[in-house]
C-alpha atoms as a PDB file:
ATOM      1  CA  UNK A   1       0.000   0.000   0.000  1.00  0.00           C
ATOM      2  CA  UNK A   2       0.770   3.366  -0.648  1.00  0.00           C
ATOM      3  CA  UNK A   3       1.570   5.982   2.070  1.00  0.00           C
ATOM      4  CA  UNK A   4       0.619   9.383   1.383  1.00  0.00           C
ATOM      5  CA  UNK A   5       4.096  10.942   1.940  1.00  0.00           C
ATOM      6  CA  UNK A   6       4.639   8.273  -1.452  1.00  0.00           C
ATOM      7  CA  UNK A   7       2.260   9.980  -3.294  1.00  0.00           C
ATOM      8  CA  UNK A   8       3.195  11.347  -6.815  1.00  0.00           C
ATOM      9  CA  UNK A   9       3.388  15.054  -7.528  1.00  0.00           C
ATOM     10  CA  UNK A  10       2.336  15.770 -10.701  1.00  0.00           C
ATOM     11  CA  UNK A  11      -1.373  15.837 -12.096  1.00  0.00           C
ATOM     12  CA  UNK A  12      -0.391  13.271 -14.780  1.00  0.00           C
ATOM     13  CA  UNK A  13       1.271  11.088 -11.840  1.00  0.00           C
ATOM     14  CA  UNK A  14      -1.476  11.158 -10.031  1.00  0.00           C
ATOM     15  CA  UNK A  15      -4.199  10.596 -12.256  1.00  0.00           C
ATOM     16  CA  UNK A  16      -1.617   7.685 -14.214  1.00  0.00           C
ATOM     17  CA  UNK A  17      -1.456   5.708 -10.714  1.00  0.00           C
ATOM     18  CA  UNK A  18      -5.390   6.184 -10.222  1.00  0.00           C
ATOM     19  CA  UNK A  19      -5.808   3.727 -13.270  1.00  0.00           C
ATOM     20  CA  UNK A  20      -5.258   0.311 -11.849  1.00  0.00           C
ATOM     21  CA  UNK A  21      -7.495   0.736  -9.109  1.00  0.00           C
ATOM     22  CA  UNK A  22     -10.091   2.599 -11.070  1.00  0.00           C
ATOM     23  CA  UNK A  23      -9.684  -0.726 -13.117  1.00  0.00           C
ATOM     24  CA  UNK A  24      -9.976  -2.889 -10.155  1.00  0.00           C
ATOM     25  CA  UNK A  25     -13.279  -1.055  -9.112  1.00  0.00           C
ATOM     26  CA  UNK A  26     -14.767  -3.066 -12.371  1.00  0.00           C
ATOM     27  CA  UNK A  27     -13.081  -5.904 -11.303  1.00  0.00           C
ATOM     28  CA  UNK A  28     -14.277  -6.118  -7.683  1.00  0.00           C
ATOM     29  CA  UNK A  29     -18.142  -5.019  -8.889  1.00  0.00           C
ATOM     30  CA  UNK A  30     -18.225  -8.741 -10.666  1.00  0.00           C
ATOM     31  CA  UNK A  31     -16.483 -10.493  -7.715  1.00  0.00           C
ATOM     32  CA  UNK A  32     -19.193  -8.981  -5.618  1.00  0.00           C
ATOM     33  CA  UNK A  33     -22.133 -10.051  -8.377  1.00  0.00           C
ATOM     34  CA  UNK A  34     -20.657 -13.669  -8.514  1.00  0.00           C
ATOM     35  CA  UNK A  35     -20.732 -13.760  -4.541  1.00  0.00           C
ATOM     36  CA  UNK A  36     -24.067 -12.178  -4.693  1.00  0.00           C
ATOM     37  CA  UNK A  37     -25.378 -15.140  -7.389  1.00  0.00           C
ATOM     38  CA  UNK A  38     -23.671 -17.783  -5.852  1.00  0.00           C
ATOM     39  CA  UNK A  39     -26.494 -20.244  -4.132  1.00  0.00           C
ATOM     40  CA  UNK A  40     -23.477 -21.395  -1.342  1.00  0.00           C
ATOM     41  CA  UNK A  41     -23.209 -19.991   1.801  1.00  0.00           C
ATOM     42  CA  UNK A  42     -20.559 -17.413   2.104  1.00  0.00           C
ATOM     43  CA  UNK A  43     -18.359 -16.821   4.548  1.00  0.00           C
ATOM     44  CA  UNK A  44     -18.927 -13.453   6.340  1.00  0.00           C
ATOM     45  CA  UNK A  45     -15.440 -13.575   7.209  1.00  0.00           C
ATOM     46  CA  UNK A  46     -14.398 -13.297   3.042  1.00  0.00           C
ATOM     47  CA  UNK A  47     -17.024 -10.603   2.566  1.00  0.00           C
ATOM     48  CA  UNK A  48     -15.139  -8.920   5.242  1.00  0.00           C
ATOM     49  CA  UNK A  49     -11.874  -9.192   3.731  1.00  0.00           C
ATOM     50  CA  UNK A  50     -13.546  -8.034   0.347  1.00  0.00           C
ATOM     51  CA  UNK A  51     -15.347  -4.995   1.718  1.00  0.00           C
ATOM     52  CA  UNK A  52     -11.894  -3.733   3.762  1.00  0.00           C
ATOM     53  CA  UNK A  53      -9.866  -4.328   0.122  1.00  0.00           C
ATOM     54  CA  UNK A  54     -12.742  -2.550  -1.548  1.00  0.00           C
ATOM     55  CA  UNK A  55     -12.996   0.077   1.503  1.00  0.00           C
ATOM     56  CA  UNK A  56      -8.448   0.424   1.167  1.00  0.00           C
ATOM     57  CA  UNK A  57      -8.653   0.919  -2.619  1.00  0.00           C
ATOM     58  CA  UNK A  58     -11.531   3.776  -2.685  1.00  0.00           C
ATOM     59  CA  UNK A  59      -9.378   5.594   0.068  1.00  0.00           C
ATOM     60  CA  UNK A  60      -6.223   5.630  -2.033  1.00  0.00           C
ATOM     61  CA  UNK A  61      -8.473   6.663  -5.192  1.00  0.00           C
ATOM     62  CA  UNK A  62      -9.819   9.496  -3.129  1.00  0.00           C
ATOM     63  CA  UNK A  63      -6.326  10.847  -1.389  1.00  0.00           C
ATOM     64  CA  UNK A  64      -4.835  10.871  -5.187  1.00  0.00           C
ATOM     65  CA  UNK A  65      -8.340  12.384  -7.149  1.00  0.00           C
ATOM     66  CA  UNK A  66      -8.124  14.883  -3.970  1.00  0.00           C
ATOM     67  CA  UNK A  67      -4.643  15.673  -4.741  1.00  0.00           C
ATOM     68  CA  UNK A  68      -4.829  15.816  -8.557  1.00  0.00           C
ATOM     69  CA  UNK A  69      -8.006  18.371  -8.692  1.00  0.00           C
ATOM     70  CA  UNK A  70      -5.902  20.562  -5.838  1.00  0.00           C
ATOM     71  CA  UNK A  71      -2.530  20.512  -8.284  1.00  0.00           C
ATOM     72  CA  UNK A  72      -5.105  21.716 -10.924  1.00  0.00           C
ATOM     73  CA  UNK A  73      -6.553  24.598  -9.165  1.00  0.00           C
ATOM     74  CA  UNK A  74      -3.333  25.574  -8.426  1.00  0.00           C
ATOM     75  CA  UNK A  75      -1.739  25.178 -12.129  1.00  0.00           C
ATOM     76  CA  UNK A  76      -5.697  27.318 -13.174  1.00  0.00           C
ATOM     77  CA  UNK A  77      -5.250  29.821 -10.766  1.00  0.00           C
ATOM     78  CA  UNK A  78      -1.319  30.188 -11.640  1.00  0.00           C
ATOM     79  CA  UNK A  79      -2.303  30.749 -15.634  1.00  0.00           C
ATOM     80  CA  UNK A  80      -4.629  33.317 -14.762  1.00  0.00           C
ATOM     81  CA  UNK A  81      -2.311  35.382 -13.362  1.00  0.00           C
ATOM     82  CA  UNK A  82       0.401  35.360 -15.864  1.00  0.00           C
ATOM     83  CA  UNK A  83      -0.027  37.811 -18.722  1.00  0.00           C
END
């Protein structure tokens, strides 16, 4: 996992790293539907362990989407004030 001191600094960086996991979102929406359509009993424990890898992977897509759109203000608000 990714710390946040780790974290790339450029808007491209960011938004380049975002990709796997915003790939993975896809991925983890059919592990849930298969779960979901299986007619076995489930282990709550797995669901658990699911939900926390789901609940890790939003968290790092929202520290970097967080840190991309506040790069881009900046970089807006920096062209606006050169001539």
């Amino acid at each position: 996992m990714t710390s946040e001191s780790d974290a790339p600094e450029t808007i491209f960086d960011l938004v380049a790293d975002m990709e796997s996991g915003i790939c993975n979102v896809e991925d983890w929406a059919r592990a849930f539907q298969a779960v979901a359509a299986s007619r076995e009993r489930v282990d709550p424990e797995a669901i658990y362990v699911m939900a926390n890898a789901l609940e890790e992977l939003g968290g790092r897509l929202k520290l970097r989407y967080r840190r991309a759109v506040e790069l881009a203000q900046k970089l807006e608000a920096n062209s606006r004030t050169v001539p």
